[in-house]
C-alpha atoms as a PDB file:
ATOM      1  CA  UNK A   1       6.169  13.784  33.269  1.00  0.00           C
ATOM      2  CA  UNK A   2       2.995  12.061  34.232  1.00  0.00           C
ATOM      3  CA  UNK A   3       0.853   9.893  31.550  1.00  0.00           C
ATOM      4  CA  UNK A   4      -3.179   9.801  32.552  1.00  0.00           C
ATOM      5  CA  UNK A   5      -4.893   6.608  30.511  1.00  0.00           C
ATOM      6  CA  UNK A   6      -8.546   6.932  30.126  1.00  0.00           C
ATOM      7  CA  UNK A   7      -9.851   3.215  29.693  1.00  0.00           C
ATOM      8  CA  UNK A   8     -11.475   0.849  32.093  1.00  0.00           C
ATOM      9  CA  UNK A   9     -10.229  -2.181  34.724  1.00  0.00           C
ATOM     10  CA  UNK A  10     -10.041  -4.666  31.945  1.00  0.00           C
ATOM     11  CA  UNK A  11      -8.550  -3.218  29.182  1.00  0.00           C
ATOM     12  CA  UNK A  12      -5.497  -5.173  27.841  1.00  0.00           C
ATOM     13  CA  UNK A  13      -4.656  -2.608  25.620  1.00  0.00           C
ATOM     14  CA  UNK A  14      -3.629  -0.218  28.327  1.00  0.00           C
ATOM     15  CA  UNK A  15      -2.063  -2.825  30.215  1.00  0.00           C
ATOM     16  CA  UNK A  16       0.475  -3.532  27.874  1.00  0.00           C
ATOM     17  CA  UNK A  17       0.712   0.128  27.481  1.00  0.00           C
ATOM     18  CA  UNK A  18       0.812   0.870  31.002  1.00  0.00           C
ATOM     19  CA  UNK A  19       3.934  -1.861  31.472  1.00  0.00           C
ATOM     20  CA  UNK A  20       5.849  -0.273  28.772  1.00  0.00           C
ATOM     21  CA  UNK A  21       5.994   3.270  30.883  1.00  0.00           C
ATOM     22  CA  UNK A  22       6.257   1.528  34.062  1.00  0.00           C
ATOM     23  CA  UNK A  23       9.689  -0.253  32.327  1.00  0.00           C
ATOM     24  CA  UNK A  24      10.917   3.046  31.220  1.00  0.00           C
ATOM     25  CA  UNK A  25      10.360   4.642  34.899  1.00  0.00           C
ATOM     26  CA  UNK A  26       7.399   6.894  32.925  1.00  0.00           C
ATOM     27  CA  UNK A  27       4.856   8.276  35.956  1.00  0.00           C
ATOM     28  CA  UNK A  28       1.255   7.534  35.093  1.00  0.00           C
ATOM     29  CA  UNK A  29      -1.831   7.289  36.600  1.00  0.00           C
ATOM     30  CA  UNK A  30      -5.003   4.704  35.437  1.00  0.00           C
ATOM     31  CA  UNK A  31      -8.365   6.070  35.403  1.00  0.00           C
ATOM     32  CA  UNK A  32     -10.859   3.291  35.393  1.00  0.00           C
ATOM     33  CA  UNK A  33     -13.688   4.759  34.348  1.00  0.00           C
ATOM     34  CA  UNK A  34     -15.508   1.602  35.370  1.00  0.00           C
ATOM     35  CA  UNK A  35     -14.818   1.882  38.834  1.00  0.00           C
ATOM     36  CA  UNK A  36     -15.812   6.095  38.839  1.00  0.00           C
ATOM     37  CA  UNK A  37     -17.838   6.850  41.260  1.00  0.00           C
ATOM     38  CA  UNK A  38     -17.736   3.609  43.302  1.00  0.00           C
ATOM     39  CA  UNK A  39     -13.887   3.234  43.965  1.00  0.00           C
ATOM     40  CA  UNK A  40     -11.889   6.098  42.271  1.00  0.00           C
ATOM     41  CA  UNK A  41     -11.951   9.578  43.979  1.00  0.00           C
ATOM     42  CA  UNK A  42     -12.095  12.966  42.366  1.00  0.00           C
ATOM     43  CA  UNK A  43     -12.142  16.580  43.645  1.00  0.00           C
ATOM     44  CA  UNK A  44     -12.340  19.416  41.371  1.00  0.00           C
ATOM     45  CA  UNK A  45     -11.471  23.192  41.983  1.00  0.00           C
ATOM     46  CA  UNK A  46     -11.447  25.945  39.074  1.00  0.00           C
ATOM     47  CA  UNK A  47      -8.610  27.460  40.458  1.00  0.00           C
ATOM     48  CA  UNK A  48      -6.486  24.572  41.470  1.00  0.00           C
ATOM     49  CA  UNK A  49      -7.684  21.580  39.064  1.00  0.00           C
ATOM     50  CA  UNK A  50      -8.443  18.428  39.750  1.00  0.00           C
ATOM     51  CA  UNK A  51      -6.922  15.316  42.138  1.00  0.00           C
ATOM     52  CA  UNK A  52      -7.744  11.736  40.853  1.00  0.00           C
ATOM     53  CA  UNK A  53      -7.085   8.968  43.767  1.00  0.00           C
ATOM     54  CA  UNK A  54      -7.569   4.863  43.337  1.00  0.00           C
ATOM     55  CA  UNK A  55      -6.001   2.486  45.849  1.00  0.00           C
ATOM     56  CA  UNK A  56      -2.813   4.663  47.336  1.00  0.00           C
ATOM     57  CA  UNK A  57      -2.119   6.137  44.063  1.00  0.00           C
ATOM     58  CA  UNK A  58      -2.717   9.661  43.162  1.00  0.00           C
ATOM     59  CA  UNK A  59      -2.616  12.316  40.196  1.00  0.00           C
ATOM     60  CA  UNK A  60      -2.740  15.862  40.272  1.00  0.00           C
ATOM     61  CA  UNK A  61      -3.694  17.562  37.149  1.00  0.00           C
ATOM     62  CA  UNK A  62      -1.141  20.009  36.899  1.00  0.00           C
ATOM     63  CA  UNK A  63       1.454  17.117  36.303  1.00  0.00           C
ATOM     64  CA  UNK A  64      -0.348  15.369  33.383  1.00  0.00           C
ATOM     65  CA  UNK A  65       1.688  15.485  30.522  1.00  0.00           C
ATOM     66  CA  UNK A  66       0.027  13.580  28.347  1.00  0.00           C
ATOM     67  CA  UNK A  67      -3.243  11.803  27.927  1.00  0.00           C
ATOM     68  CA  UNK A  68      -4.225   8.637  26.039  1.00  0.00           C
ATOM     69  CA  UNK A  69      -8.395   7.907  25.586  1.00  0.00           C
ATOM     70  CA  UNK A  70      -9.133   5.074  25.054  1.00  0.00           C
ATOM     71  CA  UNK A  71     -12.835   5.020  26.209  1.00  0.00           C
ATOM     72  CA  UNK A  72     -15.601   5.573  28.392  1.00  0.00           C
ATOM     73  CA  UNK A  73     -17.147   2.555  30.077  1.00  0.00           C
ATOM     74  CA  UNK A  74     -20.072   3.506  32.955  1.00  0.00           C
ATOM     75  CA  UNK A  75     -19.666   1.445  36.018  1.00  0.00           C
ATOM     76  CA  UNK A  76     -22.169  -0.728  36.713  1.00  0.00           C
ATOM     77  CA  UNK A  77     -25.319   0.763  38.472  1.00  0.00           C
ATOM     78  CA  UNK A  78     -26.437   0.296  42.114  1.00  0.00           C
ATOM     79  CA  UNK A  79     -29.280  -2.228  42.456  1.00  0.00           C
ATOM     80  CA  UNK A  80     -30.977  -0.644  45.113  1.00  0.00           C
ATOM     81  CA  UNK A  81     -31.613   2.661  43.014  1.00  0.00           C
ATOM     82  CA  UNK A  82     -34.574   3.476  40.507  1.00  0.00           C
ATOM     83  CA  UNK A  83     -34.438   3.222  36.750  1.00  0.00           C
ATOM     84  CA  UNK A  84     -34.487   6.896  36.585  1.00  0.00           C
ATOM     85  CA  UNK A  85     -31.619   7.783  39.485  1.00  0.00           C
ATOM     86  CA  UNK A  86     -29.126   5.171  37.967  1.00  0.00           C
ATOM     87  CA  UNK A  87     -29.829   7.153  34.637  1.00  0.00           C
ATOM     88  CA  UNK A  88     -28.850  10.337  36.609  1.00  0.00           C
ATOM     89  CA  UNK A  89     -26.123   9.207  38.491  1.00  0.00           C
ATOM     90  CA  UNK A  90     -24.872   8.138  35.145  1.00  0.00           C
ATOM     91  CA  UNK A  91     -24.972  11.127  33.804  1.00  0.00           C
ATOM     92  CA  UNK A  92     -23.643  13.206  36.461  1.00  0.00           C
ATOM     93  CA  UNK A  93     -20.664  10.828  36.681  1.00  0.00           C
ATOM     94  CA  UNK A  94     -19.943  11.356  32.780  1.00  0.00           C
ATOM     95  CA  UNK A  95     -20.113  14.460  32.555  1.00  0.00           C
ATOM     96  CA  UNK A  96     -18.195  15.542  35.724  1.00  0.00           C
ATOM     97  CA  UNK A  97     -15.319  13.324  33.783  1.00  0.00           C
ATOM     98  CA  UNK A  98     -15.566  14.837  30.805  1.00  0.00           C
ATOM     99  CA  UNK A  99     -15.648  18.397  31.984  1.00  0.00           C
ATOM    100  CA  UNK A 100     -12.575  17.452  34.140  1.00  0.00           C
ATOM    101  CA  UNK A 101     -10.701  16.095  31.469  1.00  0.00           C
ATOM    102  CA  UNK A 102     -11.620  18.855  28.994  1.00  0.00           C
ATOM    103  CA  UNK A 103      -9.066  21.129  31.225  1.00  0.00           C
ATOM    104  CA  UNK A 104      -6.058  19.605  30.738  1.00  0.00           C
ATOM    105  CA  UNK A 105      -5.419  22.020  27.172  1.00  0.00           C
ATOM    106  CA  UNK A 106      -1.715  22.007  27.710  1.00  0.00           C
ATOM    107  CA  UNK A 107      -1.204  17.939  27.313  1.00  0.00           C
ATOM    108  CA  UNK A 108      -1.107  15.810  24.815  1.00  0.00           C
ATOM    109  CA  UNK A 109      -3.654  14.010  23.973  1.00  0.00           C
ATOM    110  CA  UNK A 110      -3.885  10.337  22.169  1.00  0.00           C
ATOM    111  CA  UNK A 111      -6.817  11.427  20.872  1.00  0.00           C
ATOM    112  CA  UNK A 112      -9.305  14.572  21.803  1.00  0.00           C
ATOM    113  CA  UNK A 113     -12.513  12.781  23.212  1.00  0.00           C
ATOM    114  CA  UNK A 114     -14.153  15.311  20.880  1.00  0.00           C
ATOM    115  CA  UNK A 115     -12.390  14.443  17.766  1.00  0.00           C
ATOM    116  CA  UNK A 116     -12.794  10.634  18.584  1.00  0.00           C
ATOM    117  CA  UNK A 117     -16.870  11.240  18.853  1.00  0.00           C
ATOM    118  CA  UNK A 118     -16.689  13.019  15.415  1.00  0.00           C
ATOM    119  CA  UNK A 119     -14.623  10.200  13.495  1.00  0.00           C
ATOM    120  CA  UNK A 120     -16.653   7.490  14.995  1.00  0.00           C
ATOM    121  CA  UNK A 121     -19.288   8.751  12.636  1.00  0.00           C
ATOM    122  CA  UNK A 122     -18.932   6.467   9.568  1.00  0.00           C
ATOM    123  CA  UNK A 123     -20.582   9.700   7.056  1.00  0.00           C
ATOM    124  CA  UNK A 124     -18.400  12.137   8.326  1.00  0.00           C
ATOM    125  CA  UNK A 125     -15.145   9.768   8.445  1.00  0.00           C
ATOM    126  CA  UNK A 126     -16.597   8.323   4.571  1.00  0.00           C
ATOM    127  CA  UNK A 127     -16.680  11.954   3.411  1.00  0.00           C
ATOM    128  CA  UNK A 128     -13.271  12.966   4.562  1.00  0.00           C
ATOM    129  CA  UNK A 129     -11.575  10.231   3.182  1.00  0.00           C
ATOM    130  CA  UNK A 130     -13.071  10.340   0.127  1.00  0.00           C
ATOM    131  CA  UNK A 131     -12.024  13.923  -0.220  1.00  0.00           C
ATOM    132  CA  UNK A 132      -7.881  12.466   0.702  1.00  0.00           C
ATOM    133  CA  UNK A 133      -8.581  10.603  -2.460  1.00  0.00           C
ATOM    134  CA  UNK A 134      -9.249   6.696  -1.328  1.00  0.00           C
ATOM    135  CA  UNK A 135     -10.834   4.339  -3.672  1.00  0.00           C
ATOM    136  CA  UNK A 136     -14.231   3.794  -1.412  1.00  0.00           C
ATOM    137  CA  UNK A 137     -17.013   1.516  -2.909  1.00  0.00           C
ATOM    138  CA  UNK A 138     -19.998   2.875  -4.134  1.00  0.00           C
ATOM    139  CA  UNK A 139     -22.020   3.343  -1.016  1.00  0.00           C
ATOM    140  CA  UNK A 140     -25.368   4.714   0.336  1.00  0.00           C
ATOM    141  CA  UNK A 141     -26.711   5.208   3.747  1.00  0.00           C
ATOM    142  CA  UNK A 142     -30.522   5.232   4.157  1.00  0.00           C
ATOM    143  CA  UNK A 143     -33.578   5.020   5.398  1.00  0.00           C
ATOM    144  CA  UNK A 144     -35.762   4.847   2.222  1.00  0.00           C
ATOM    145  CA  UNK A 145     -36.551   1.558   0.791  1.00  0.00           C
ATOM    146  CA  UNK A 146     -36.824   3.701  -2.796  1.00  0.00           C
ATOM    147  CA  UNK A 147     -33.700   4.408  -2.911  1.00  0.00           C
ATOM    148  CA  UNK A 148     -32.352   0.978  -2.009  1.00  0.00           C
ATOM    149  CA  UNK A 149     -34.249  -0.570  -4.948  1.00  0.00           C
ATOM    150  CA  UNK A 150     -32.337   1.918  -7.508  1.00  0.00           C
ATOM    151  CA  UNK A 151     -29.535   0.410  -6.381  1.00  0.00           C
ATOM    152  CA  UNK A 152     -29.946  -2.598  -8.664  1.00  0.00           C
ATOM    153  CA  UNK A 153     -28.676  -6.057  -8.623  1.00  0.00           C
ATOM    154  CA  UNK A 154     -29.068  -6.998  -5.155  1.00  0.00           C
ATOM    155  CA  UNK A 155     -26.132  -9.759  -5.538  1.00  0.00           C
ATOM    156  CA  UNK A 156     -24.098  -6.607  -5.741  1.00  0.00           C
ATOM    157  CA  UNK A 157     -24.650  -5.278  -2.277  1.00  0.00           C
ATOM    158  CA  UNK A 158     -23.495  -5.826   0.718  1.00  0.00           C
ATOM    159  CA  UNK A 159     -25.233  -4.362   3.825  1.00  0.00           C
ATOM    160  CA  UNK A 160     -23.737  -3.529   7.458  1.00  0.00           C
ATOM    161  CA  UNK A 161     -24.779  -1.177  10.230  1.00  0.00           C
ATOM    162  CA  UNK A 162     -24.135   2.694  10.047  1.00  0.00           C
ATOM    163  CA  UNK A 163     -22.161   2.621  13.274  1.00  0.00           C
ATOM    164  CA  UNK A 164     -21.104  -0.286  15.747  1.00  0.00           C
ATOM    165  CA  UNK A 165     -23.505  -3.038  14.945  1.00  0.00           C
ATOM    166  CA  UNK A 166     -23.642  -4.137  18.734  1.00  0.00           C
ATOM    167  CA  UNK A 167     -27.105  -5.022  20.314  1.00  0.00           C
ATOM    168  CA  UNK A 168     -27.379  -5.605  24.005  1.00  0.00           C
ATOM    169  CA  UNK A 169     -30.369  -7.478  25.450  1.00  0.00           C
ATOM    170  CA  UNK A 170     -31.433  -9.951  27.959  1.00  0.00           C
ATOM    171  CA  UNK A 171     -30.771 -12.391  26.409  1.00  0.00           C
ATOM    172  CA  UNK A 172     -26.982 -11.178  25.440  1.00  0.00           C
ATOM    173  CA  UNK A 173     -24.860  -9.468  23.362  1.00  0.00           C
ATOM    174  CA  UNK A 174     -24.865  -9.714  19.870  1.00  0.00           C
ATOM    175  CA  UNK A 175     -22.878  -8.955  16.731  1.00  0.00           C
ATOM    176  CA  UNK A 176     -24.249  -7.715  13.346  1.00  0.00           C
ATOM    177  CA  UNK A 177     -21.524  -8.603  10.759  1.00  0.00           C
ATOM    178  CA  UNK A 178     -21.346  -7.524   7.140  1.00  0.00           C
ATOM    179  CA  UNK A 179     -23.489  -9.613   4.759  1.00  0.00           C
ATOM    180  CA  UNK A 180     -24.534 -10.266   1.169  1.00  0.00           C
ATOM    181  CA  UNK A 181     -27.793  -8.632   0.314  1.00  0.00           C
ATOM    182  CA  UNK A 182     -29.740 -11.304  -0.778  1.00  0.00           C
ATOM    183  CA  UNK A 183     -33.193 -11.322  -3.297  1.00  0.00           C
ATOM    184  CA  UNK A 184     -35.412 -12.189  -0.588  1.00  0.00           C
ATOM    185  CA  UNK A 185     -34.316  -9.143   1.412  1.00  0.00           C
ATOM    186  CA  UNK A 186     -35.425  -6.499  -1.202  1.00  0.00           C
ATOM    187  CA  UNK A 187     -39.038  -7.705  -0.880  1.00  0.00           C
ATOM    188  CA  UNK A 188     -39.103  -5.954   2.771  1.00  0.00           C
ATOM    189  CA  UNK A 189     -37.019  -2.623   3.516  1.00  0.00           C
ATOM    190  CA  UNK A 190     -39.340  -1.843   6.245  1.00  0.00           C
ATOM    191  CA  UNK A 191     -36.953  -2.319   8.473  1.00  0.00           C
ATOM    192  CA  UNK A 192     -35.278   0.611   6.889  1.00  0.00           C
ATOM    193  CA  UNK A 193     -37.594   3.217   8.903  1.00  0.00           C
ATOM    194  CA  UNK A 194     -36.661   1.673  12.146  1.00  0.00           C
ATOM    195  CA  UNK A 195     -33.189   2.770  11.186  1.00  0.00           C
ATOM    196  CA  UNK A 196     -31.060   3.773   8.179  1.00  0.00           C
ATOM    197  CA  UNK A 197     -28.583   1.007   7.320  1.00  0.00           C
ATOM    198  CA  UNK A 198     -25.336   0.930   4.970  1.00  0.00           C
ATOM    199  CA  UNK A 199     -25.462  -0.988   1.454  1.00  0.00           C
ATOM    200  CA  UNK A 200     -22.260  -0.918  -0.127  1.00  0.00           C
ATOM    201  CA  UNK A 201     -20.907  -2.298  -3.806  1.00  0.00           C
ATOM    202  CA  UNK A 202     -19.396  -5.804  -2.738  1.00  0.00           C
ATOM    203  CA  UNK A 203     -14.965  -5.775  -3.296  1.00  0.00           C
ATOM    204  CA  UNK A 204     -13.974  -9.064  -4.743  1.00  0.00           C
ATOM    205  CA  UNK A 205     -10.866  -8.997  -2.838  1.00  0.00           C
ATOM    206  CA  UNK A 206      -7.410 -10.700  -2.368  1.00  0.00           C
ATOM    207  CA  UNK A 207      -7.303  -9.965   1.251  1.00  0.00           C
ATOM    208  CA  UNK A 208      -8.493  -7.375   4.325  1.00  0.00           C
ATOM    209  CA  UNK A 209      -6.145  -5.248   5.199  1.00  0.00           C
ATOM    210  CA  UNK A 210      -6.168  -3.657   8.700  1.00  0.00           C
ATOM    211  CA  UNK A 211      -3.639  -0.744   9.418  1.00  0.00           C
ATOM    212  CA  UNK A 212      -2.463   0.824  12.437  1.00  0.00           C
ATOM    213  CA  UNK A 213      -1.490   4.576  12.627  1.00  0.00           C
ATOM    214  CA  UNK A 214       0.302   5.594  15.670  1.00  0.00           C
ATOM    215  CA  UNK A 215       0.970   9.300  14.785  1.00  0.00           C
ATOM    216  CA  UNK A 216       3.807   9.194  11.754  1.00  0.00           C
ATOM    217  CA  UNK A 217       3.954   5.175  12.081  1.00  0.00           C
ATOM    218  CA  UNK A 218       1.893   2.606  10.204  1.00  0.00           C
ATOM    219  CA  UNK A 219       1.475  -0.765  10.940  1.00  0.00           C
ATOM    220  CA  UNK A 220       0.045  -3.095   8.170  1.00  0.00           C
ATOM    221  CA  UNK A 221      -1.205  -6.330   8.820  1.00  0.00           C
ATOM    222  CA  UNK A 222      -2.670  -8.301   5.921  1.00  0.00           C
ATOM    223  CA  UNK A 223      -5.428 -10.789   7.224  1.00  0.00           C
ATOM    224  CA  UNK A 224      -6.272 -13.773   4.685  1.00  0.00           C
ATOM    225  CA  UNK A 225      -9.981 -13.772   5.030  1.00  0.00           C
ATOM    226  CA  UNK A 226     -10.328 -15.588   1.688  1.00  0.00           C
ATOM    227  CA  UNK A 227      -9.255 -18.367   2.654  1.00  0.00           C
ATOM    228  CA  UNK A 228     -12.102 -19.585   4.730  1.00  0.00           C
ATOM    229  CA  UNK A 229     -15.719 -18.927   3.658  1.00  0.00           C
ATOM    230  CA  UNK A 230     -16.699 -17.596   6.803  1.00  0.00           C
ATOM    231  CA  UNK A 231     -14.615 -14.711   6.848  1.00  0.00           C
ATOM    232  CA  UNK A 232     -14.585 -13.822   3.321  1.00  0.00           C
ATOM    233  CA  UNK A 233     -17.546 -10.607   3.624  1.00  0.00           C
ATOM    234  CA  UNK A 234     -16.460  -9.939   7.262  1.00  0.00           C
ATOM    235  CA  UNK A 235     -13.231 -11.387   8.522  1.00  0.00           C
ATOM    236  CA  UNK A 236     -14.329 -10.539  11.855  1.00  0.00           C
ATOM    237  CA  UNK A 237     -17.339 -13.725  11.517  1.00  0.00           C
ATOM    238  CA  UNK A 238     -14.882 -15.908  10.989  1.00  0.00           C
ATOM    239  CA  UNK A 239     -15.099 -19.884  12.581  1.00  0.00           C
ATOM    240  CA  UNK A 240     -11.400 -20.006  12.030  1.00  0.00           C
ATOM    241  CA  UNK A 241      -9.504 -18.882  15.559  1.00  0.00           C
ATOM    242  CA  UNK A 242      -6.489 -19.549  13.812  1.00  0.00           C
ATOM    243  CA  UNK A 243      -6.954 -17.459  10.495  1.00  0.00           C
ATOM    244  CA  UNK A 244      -3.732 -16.675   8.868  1.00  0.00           C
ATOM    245  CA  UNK A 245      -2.148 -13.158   9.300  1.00  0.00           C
ATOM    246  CA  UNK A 246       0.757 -11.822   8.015  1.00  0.00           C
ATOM    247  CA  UNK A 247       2.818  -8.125   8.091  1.00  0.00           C
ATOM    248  CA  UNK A 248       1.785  -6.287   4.592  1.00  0.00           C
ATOM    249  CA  UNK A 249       4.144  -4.189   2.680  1.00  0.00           C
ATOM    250  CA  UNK A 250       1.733  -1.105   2.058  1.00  0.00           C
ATOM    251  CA  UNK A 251       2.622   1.236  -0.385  1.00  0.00           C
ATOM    252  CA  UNK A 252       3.759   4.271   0.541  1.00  0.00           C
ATOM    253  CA  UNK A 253       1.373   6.680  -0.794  1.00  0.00           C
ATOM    254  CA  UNK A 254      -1.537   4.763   0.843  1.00  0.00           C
ATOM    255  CA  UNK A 255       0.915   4.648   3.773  1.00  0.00           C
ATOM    256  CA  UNK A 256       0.861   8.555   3.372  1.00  0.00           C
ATOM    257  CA  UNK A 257      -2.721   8.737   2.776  1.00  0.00           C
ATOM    258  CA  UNK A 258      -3.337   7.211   6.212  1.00  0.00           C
ATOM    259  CA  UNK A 259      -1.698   8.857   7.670  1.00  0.00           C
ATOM    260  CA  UNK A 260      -2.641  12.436   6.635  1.00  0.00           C
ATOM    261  CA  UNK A 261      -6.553  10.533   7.241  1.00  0.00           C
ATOM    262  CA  UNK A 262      -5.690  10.057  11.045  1.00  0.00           C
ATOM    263  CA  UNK A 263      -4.422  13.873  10.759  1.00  0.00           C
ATOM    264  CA  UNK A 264      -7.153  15.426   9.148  1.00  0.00           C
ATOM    265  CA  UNK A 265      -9.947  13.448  11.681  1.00  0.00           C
ATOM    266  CA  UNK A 266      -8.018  15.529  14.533  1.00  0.00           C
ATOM    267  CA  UNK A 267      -6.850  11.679  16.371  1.00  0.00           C
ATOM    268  CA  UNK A 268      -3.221  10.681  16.467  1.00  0.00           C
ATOM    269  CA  UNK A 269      -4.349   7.083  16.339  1.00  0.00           C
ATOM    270  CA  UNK A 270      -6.284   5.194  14.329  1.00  0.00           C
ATOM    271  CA  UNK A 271      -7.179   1.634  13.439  1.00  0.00           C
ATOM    272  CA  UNK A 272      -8.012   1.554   9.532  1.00  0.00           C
ATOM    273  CA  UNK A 273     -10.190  -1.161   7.670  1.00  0.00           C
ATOM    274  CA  UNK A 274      -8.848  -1.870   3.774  1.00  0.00           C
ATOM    275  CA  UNK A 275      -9.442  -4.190   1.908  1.00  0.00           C
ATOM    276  CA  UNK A 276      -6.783  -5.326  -1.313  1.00  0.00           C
ATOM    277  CA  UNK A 277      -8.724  -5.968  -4.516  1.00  0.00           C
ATOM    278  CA  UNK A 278      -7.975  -8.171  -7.139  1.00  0.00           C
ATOM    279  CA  UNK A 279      -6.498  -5.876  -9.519  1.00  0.00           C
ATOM    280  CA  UNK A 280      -3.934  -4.643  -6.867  1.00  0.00           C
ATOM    281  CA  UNK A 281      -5.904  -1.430  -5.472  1.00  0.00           C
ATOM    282  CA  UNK A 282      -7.311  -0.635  -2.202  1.00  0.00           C
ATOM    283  CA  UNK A 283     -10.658   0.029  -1.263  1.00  0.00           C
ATOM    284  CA  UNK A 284     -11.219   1.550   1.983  1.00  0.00           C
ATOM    285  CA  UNK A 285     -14.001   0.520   4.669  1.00  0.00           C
ATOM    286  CA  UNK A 286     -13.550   2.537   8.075  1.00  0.00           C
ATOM    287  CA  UNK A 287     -11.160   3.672  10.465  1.00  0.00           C
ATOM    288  CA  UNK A 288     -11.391   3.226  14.237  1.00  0.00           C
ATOM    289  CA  UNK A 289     -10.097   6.210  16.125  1.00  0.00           C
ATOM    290  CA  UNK A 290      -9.767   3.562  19.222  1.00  0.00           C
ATOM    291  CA  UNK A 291      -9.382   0.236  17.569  1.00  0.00           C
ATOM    292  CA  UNK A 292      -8.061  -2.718  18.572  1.00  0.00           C
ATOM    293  CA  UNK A 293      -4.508  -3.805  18.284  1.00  0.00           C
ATOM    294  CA  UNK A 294      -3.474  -6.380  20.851  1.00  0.00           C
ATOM    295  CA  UNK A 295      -4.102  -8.999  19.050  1.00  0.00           C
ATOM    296  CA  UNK A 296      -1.608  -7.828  15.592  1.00  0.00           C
ATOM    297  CA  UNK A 297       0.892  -7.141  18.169  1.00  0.00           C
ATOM    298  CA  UNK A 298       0.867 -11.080  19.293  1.00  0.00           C
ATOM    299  CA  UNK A 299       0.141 -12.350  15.928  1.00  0.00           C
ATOM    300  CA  UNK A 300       3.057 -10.599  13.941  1.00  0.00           C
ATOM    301  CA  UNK A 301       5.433  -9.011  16.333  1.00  0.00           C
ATOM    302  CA  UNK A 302       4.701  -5.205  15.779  1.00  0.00           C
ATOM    303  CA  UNK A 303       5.808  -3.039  18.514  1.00  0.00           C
ATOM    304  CA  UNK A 304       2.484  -1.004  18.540  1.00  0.00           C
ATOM    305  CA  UNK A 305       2.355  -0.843  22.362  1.00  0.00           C
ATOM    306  CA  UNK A 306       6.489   0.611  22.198  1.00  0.00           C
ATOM    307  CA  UNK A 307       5.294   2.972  19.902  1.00  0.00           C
ATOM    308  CA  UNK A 308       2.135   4.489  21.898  1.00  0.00           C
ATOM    309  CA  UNK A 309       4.314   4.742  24.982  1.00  0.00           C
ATOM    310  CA  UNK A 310       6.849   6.488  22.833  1.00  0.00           C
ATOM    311  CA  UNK A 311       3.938   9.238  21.445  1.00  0.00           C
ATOM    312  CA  UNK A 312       2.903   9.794  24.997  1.00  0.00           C
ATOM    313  CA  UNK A 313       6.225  10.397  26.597  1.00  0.00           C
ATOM    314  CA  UNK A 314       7.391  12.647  22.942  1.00  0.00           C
ATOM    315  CA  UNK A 315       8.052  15.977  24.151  1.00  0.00           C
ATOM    316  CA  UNK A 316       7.973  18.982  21.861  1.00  0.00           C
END
């Protein structure tokens, strides 16, 4: 049995991960994606496979048993190259991963890079959930200002990008949180055909809840974003470091309906946004096919990174 995790050099996630197998005498090997091509070696044969190589240790793809993707991250480019040949190199590096990885049909994977691309769309994920039957806010993605302004009461809306909401410039990186839609912001949508965004009915709610699926397990953490005013439209802005969490008692046919969500998106993980409402419902948000975790797992106890390591070494 030999575990292959897909993430990069810094990744604490797979660290913790990675300690749990080590504990239980589980073989794996760490791809760094990071350090691909600068450090890590690869050779690829169609008859034989593939042979991964980083500092003395070494994987041969006709032991991996399982895989767990967490993500792609590019190393960083050579300065003494063009614009246009880092670009290629890039590219050539990606998809000679990708193609390698897309060979190994017989393990198990936590989750399909292709099924993690697919849920990362927020329509597609929206659409399927809505058809599993959760409660999700009245919402429109666009690009015309028209149909923004049938909308309504502005007051109502809340508006938040249609995927990560994560510039990167010069200057550095940036955030774009969820936010109130305010009057003033109605008088110019031309923004709107630089790129669609999301407007969304505003939840008065009790709470966010964020819930981790880990194949049949579910992990509910209830984050009290109310109490501070920073984090009440996106608990994720909040000024508080020390905003209260606490484990969440989720009802079992939402517990279900997660779970059958993760299912039906083709992952085996997932990180799902909720939110409780005042009358006692849920409204779903998102879900995360790679989201983070680390951080419930210090804050309440839950044994998340026990129960990856336990998925990945499963055998059936």
């Amino acid at each position: 049995m030999t575990v292959l995790i897909v993430s990069a050099s810094y990744d604490v996630a797979a660290d913790r991960v990675a300690r749990v197998l080590e504990g239980a005498g589980v073989r794996q090997f760490r791809l760094n994606t990071d350090k691909f091509p600068s450090a890590v070696r690869a050779a690829f044969d169609p008859q034989r496979g593939f042979t991964l190589s980083d500092n003395g240790s070494e994987v041969d793809s006709k032991d991996v048993t399982a895989v767990w993707y967490r993500r792609h991250v590019s190393t960083e480019p050579a300065e003494d190259l063009e614009e246009g040949a880092q670009e290629f190199c890039e590219r050539e590096s990606r998809a000679f991963l990708s193609g390698i990885l897309g060979t190994l049909n017989s393990a198990r994977w936590l989750s399909p890079p292709g099924a993690i691309a697919l849920a990362e769309r927020k329509p597609y994920q929206l659409y399927v959930a809505s058809e599993l039957g959760f409660e999700i806010p009245q919402t429109l993605m666009t690009n015309d200002p028209a149909a923004v302004t049938s909308l309504g009461n502005p007051s109502s809306l809340i508006a938040k990008a249609v995927s990560s909401g994560y510039i990167r410039s010069e200057e550095g990186n940036r955030s774009i949180f969820t936010s109130r839609v305010r009057q003033a912001d109605m008088r110019d949508l031309g923004g709107l055909t630089l790129a669609p965004v999301t407007f969304q009915e505003f939840v008065e709610k009790i709470s966010d809840i964020r819930v981790t699926v880990v194949g049949s397990e579910v992990f509910s953490a209830e984050i009290l974003s109310q109490s501070h005013e920073s984090s009440r439209v996106d608990w994720r802005a909040t000024d508080d470091p020390n905003l209260e969490h606490r484990r969440h008692d989720l009802p079992f046919p939402i517990q279900q309906r997660c779970i059958e969500l993760v299912g039906t998106l083709g992952l085996s993980f997932g990180a799902i946004d909720l939110a409780l409402r005042q009358d006692g419902g849920y409204a779903f948000f998102e879900v995360n096919p790679n989201g983070e975790w680390v951080w419930i797992e210090d804050e309440l106890g839950y044994p998340i990174s026990q129960s990856i390591a336990a998925w990945l070494t499963r055998q059936e």
